[in-house]
C-alpha atoms as a PDB file:
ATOM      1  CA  UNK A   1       0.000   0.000   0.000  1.00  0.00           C
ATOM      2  CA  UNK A   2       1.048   3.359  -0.973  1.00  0.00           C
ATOM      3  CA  UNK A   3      -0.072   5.808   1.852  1.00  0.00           C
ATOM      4  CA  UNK A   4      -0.012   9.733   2.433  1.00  0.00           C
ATOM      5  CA  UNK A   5      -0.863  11.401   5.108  1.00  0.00           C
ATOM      6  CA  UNK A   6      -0.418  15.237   4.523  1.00  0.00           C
ATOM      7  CA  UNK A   7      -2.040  16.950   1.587  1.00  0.00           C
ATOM      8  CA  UNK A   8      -3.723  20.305   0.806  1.00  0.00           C
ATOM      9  CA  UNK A   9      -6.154  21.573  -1.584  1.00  0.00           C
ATOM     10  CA  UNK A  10      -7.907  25.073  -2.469  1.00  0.00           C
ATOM     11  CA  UNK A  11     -10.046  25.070   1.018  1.00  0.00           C
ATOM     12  CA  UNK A  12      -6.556  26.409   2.684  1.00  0.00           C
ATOM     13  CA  UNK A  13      -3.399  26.787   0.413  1.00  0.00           C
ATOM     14  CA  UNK A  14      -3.281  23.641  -2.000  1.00  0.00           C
ATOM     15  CA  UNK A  15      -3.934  24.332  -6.126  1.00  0.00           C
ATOM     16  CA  UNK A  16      -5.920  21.271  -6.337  1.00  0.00           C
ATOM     17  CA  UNK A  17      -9.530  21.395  -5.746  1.00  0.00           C
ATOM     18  CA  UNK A  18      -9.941  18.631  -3.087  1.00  0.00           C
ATOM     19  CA  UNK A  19     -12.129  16.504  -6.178  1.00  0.00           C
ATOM     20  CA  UNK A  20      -9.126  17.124  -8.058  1.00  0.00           C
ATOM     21  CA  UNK A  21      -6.996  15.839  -5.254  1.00  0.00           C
ATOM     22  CA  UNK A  22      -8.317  12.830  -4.347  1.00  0.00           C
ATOM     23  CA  UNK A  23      -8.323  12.102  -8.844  1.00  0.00           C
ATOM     24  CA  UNK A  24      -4.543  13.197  -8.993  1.00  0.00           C
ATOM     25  CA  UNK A  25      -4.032  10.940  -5.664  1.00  0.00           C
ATOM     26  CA  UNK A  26      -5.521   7.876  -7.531  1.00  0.00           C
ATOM     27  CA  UNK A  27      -3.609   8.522 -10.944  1.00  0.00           C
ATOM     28  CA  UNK A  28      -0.545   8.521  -9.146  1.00  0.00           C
ATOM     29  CA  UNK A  29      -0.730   4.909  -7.627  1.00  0.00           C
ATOM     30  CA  UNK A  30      -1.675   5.919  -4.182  1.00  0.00           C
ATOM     31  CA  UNK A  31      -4.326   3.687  -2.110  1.00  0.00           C
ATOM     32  CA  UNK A  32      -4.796   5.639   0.965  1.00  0.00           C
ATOM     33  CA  UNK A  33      -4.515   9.668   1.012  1.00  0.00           C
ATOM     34  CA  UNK A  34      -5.173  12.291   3.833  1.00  0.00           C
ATOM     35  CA  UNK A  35      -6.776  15.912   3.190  1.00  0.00           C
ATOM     36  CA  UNK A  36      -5.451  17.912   5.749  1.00  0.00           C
ATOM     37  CA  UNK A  37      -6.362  21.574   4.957  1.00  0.00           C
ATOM     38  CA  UNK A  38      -4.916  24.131   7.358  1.00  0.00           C
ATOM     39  CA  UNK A  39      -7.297  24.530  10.244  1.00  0.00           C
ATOM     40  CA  UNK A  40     -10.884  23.669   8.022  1.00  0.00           C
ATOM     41  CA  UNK A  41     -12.516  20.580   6.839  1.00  0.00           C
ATOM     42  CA  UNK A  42     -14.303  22.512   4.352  1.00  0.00           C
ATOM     43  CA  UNK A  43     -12.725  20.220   1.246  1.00  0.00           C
ATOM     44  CA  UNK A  44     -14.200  17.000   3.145  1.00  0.00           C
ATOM     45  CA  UNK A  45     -17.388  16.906   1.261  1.00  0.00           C
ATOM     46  CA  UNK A  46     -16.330  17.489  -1.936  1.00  0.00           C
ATOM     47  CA  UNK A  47     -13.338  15.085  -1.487  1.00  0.00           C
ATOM     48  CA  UNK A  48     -16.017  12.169  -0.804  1.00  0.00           C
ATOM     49  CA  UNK A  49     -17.951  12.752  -3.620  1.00  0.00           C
ATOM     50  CA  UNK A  50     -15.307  12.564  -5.635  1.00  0.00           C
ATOM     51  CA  UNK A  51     -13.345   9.944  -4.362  1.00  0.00           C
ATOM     52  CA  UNK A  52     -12.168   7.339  -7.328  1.00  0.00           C
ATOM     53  CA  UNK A  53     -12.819   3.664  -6.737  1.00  0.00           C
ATOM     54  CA  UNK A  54      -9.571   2.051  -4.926  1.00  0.00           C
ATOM     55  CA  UNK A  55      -8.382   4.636  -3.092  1.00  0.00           C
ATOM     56  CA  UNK A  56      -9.103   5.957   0.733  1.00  0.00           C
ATOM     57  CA  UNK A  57      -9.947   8.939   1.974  1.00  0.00           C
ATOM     58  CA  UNK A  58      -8.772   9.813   5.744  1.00  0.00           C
ATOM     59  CA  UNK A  59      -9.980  13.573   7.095  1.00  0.00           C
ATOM     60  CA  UNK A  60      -8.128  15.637   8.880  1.00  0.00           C
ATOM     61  CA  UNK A  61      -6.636  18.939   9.319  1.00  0.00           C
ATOM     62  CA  UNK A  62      -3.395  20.873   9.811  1.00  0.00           C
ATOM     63  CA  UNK A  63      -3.509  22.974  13.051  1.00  0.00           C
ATOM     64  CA  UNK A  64      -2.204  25.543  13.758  1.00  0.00           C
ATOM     65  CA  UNK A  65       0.348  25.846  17.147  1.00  0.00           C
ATOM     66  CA  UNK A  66       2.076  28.127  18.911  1.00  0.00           C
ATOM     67  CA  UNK A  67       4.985  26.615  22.170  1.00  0.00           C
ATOM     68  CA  UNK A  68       6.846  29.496  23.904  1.00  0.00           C
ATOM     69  CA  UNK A  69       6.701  31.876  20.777  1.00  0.00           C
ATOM     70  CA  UNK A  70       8.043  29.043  18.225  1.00  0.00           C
ATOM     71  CA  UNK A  71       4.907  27.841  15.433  1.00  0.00           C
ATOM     72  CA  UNK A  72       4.413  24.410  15.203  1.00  0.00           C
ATOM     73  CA  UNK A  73       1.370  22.161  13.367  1.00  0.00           C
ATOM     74  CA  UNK A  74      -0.493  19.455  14.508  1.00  0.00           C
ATOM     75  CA  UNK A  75      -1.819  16.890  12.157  1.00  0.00           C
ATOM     76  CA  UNK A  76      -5.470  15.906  13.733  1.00  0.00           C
ATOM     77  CA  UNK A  77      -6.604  12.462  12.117  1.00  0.00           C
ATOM     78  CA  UNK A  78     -10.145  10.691  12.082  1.00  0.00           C
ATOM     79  CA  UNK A  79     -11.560  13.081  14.410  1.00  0.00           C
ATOM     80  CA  UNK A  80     -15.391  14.550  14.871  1.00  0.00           C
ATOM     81  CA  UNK A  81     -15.610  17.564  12.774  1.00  0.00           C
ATOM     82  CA  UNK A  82     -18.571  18.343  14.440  1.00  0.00           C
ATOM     83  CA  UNK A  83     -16.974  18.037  18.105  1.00  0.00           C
ATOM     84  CA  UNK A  84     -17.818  21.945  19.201  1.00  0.00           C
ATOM     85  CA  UNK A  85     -14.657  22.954  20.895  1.00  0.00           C
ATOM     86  CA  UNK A  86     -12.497  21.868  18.326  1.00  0.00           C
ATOM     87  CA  UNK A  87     -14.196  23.114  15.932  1.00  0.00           C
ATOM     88  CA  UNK A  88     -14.232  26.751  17.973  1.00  0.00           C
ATOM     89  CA  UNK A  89     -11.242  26.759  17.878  1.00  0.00           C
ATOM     90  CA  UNK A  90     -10.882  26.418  14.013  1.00  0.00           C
ATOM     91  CA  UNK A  91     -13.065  29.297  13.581  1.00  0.00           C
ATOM     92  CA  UNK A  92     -10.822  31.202  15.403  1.00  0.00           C
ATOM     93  CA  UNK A  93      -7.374  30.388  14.461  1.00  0.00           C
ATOM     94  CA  UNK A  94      -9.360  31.090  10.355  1.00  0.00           C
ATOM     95  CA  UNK A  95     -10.947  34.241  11.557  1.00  0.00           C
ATOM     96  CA  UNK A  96      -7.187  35.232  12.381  1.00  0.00           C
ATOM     97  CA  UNK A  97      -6.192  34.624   8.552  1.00  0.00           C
ATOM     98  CA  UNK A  98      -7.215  37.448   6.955  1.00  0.00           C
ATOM     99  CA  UNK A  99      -5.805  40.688   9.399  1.00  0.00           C
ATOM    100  CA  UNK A 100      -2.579  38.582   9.503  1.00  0.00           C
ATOM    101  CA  UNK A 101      -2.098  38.316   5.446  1.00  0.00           C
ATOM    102  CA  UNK A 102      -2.964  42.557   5.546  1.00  0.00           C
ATOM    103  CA  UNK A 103      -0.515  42.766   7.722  1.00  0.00           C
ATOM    104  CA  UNK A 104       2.202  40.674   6.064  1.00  0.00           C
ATOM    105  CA  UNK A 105       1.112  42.726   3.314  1.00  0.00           C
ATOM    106  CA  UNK A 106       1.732  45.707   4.779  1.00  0.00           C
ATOM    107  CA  UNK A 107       5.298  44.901   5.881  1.00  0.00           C
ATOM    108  CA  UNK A 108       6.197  43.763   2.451  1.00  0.00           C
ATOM    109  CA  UNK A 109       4.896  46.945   1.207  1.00  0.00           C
ATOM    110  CA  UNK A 110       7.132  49.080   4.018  1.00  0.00           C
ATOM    111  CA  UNK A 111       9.834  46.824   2.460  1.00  0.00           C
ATOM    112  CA  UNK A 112       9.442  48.682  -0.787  1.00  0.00           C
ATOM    113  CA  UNK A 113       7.754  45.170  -2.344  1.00  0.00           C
ATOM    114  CA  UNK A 114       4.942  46.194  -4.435  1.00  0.00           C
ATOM    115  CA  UNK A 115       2.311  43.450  -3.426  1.00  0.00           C
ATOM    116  CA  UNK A 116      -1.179  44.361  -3.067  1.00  0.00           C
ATOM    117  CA  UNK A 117      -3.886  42.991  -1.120  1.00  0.00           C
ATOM    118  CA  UNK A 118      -5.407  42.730  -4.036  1.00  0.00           C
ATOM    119  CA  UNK A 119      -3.444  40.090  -5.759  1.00  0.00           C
ATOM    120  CA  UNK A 120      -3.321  38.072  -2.611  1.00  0.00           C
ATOM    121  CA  UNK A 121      -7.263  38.241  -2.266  1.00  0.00           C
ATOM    122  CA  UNK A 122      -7.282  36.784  -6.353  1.00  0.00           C
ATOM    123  CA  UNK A 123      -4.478  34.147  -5.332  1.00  0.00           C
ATOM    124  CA  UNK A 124      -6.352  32.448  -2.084  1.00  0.00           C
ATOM    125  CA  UNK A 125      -9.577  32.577  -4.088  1.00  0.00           C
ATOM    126  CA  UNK A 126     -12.327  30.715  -1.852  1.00  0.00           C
ATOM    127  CA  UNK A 127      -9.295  29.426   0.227  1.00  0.00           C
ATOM    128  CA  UNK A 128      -8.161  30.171   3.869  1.00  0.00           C
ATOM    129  CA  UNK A 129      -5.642  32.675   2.957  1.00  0.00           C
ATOM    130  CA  UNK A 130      -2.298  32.173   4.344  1.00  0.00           C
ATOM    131  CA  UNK A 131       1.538  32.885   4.314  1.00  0.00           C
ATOM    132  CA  UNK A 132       1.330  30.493   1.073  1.00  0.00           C
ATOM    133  CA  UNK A 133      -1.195  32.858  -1.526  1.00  0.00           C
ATOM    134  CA  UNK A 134       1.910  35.901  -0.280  1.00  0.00           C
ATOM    135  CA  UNK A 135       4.666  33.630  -1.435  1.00  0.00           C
ATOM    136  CA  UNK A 136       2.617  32.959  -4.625  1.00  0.00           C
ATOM    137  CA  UNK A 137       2.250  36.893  -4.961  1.00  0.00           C
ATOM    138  CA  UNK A 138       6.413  37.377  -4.439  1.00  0.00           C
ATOM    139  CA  UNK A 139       7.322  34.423  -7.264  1.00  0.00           C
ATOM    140  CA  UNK A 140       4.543  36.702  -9.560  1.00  0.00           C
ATOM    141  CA  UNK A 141       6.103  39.768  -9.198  1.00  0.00           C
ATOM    142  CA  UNK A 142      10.191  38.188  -9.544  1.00  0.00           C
ATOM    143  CA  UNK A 143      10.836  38.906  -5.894  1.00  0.00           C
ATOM    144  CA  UNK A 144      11.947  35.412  -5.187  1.00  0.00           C
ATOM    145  CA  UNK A 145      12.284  32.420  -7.218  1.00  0.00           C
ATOM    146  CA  UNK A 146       9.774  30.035  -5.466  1.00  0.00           C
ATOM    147  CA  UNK A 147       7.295  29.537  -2.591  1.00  0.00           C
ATOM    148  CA  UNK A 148      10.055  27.210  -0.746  1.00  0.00           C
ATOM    149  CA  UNK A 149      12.427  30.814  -0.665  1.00  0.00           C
ATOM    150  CA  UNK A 150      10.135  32.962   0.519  1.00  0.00           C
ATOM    151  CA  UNK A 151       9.463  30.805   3.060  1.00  0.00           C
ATOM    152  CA  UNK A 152      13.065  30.713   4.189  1.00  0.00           C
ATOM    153  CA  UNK A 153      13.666  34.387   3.622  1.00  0.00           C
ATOM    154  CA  UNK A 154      10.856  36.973   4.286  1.00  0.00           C
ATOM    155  CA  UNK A 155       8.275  35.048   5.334  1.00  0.00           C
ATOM    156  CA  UNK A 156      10.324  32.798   7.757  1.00  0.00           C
ATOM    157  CA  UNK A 157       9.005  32.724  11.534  1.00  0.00           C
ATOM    158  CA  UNK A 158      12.178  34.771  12.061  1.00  0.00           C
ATOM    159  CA  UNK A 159      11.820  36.573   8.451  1.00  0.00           C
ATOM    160  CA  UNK A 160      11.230  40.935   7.948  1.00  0.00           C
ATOM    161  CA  UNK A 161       7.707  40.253   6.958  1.00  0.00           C
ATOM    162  CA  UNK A 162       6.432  37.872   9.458  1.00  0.00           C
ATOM    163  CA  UNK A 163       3.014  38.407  11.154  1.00  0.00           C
ATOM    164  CA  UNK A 164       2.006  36.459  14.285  1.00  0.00           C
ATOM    165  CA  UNK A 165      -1.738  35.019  14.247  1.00  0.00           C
ATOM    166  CA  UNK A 166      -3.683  33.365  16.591  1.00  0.00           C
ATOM    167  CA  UNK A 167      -2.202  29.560  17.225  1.00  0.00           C
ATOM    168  CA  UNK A 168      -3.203  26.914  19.281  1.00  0.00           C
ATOM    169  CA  UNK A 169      -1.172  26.106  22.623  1.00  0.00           C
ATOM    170  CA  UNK A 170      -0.344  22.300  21.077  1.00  0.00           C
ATOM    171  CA  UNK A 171      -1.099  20.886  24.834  1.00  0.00           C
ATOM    172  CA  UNK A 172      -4.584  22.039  24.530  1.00  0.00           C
ATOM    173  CA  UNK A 173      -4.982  21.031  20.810  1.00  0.00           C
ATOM    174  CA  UNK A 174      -4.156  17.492  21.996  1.00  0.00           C
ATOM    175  CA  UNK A 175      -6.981  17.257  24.407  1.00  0.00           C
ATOM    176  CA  UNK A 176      -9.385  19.177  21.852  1.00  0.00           C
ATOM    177  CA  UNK A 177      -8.165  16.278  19.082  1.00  0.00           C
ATOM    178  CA  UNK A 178      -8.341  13.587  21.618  1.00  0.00           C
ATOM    179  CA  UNK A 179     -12.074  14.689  22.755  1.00  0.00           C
ATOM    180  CA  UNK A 180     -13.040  14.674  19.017  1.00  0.00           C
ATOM    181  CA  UNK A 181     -12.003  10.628  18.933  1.00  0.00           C
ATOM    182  CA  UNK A 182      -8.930  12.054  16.945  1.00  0.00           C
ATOM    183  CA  UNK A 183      -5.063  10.469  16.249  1.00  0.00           C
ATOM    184  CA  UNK A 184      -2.399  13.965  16.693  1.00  0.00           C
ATOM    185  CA  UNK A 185       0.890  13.785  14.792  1.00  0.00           C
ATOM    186  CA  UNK A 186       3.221  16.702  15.225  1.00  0.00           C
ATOM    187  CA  UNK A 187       3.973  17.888  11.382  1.00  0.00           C
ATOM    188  CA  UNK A 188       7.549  18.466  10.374  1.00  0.00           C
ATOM    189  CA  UNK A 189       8.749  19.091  13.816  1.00  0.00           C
ATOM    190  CA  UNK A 190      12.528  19.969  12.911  1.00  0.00           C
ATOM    191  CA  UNK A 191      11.633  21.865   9.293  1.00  0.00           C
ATOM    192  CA  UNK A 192      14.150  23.706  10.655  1.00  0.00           C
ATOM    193  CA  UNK A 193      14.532  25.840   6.873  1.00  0.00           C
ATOM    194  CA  UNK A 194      11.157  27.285   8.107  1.00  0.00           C
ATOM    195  CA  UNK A 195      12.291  29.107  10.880  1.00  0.00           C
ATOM    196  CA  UNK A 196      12.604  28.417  14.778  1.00  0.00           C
ATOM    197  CA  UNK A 197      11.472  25.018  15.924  1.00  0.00           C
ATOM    198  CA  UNK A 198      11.032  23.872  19.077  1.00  0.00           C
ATOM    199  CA  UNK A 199      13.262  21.390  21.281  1.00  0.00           C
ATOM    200  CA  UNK A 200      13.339  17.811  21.155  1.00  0.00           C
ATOM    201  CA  UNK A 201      12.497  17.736  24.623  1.00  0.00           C
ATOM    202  CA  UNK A 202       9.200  19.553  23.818  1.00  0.00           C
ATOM    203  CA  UNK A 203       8.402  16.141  21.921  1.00  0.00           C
ATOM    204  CA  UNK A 204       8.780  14.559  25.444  1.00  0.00           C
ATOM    205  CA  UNK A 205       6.667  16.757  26.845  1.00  0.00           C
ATOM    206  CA  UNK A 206       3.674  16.194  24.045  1.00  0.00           C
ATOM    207  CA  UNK A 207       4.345  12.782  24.127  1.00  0.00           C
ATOM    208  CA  UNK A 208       3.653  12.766  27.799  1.00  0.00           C
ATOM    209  CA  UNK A 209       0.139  14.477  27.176  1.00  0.00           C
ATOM    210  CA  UNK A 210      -0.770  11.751  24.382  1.00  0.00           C
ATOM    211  CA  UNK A 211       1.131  12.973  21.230  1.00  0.00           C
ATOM    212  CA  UNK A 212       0.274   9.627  18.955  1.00  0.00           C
ATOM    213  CA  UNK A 213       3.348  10.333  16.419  1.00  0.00           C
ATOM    214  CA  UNK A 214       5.831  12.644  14.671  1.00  0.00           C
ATOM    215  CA  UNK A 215       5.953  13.215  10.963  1.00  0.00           C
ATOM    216  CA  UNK A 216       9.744  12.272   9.967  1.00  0.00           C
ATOM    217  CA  UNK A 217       9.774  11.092   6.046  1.00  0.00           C
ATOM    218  CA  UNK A 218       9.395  14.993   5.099  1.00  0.00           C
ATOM    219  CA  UNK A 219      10.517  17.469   2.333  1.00  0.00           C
ATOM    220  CA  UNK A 220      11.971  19.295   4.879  1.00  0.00           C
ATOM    221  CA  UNK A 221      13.958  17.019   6.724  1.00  0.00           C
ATOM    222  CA  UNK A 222      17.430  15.805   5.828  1.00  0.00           C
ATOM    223  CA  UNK A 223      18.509  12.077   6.233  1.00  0.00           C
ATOM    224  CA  UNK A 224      20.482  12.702   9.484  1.00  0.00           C
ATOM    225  CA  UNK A 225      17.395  14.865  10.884  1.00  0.00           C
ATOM    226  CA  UNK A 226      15.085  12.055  10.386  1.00  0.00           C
ATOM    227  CA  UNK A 227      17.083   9.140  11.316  1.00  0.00           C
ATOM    228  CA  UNK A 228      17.508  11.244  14.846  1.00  0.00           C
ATOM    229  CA  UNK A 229      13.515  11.533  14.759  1.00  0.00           C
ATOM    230  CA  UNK A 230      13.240   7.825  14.786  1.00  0.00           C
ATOM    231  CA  UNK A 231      15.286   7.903  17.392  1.00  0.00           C
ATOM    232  CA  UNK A 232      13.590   9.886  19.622  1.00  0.00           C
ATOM    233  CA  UNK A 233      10.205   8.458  18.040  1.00  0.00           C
ATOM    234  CA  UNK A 234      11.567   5.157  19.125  1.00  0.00           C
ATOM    235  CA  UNK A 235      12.420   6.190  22.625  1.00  0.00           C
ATOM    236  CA  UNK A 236       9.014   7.649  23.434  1.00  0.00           C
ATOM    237  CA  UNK A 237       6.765   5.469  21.742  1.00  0.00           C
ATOM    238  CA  UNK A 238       5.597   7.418  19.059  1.00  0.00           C
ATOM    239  CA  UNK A 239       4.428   6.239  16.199  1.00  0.00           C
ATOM    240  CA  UNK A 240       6.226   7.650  12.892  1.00  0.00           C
ATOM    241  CA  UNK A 241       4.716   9.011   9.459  1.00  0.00           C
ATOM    242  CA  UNK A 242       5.774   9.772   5.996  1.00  0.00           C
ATOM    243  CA  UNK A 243       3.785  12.586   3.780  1.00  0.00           C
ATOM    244  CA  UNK A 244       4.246  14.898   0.591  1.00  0.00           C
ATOM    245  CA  UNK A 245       2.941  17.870   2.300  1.00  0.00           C
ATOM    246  CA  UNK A 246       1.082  18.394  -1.317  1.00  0.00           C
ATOM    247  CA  UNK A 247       0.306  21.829  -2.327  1.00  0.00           C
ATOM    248  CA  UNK A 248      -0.514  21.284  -5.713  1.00  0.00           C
ATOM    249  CA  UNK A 249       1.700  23.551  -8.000  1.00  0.00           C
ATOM    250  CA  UNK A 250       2.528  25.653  -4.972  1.00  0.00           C
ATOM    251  CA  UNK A 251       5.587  23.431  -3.583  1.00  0.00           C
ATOM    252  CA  UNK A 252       8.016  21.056  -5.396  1.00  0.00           C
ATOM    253  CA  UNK A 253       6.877  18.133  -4.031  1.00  0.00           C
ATOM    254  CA  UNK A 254       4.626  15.407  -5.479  1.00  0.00           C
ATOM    255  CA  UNK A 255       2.129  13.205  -3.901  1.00  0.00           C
ATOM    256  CA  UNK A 256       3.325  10.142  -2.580  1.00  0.00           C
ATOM    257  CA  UNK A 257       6.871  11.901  -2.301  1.00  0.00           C
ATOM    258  CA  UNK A 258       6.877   9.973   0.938  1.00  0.00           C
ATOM    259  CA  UNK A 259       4.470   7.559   2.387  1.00  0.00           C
ATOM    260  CA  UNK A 260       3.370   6.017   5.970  1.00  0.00           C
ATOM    261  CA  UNK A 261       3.971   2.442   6.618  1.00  0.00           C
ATOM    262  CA  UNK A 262       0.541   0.690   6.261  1.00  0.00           C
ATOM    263  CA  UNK A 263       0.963  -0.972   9.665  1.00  0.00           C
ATOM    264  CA  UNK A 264       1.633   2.528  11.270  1.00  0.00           C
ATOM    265  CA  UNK A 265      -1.772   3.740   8.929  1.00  0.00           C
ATOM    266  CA  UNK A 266      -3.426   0.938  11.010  1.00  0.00           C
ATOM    267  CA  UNK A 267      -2.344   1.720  14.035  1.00  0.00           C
ATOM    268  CA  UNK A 268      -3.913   5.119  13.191  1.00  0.00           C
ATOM    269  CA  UNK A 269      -6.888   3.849  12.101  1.00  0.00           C
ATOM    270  CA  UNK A 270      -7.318   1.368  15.161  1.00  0.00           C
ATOM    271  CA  UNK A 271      -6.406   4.089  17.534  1.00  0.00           C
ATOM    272  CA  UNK A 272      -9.302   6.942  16.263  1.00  0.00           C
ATOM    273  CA  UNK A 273     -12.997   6.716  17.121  1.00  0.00           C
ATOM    274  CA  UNK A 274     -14.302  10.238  15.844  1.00  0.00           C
ATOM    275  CA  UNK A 275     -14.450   9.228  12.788  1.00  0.00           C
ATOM    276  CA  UNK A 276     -13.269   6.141  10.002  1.00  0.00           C
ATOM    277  CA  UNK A 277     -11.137   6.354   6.475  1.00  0.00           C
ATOM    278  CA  UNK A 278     -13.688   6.199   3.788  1.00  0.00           C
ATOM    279  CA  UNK A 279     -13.421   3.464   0.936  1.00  0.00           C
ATOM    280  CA  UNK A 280     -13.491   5.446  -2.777  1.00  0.00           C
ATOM    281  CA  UNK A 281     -16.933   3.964  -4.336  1.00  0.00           C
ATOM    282  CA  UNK A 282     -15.876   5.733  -8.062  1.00  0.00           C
ATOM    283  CA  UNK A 283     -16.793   9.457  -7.336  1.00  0.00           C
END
């Protein structure tokens, strides 16, 4: 089984349409493939209905984390989208979106960059706008050569244009995931290209309050970064994942760049109880 865990479409910051997803997911030989928009599971519907014969759909979402001023994501699996608090919290962290991007705007614009809020708005289309529509906007206008440098120049955590927005304290998105019957895995925990990541020993400490697994097979990650992940993974009992991160056209990397063993996927599975993978019935 080929299996990815870590996609986006056009309901956050992916190019895809999720129906297009889930089609392009299918064409490329995988069997199981998780949407995992950032902070919605607006693309869930759509996804279903289009989901091709053979492969499996798990929901999710990317969400959004903040641990003693350093970002981090949480990958929620199989969870309740209709838990309440959870999905609170959603709202919020998506109402946040759109006065952060106008003010990453603005301090690309007091950078003498000529990006408009304007060409952002047409980017994100119905999408949750985010840092990724901006980067789009800089490669348009020949500020930077791709989404992956802006990300590691101005729009780095530690970057000139960078905008806090409201984040989740991980701790308490653990027991919101974990109330909505959902599996957490901590996304690209040393992307360390990014910007500032936390300490290993924060992993300990998420572990400790039911942290499920870390995301190592990564775009981000080197070979000596993730064979120390396994490593740690290994000494805390965390289960360990393998995704594309898929943004469509936005990023370099292609679905099924890296896949999840199926017995971890199981162990996923097994372990959730908001919600289950559904079986594509030719959407």
């Amino acid at each position: 089984m080929r299996i990815d865990l870590h996609t986006h479409s056009t309901a956050s910051d992916g190019t895809d349409t999720p129906a297009e997803l889930v089609r392009n997911a299918a064409a490329c030989g995988l069997d199981v493939v998780a949407l995992t928009d950032h902070d919605t599971v607006a693309g869930h519907t759509e996804a279903r209905a289009a989901l091709p014969e053979g492969l499996t759909l798990v929901t999710g979402a990317e969400l959004s984390c903040r641990l003693d001023g350093v970002s981090l994501h949480m990958l929620a699996y199989l969870f309740d989208p209709e838990e309440p608090e959870l999905a609170r919290e959603r709202e919020l962290v998506r109402d946040d979106r759109v006065p952060r991007a106008r003010g990453i705007v603005g301090k690309l614009q007091d950078l003498g960059i000529p990006v408009t809020w304007e060409q952002v708005a047409r980017i994100a289309g119905d999408g949750a706008v985010g840092r990724p529509h901006i980067a789009t906007a800089l490669v348009e206008l020949g500020v930077v050569g791709s989404v992956n440098d802006a990300f590691t120049s101005l729009l780095a955590s530690d970057g000139p244009a960078y905008v806090e927005k409201h984040e989740l304290d991980p701790f308490e998105a653990l027991r919101l995931i974990k109330a909505a019957g959902g599996v957490a895995v901590f996304a690209h925990p040393q992307a360390v290209k990014r910007g500032r990541c936390v300490p290993e020993s924060a992993i300990a400490a998420l572990a400790a309050a039911g942290l499920d697994g870390i995301e190592v097979d990564h775009m981000d990650h080197d070979a000596p970064t993730r064979a120390r992940l396994r490593g740690t993974a290994a000494d805390l009992g965390l289960l360990t994942t393998g995704s594309s991160d898929y943004h469509g056209s936005r990023k370099t990397c292609s679905l099924g760049e890296y896949t999840t063993d199926p017995e971890i996927y199981g162990e996923i599975v097994r372990r959730a109880t908001g919600a289950f993978p559904v079986p594509g019935a030719g959407g």
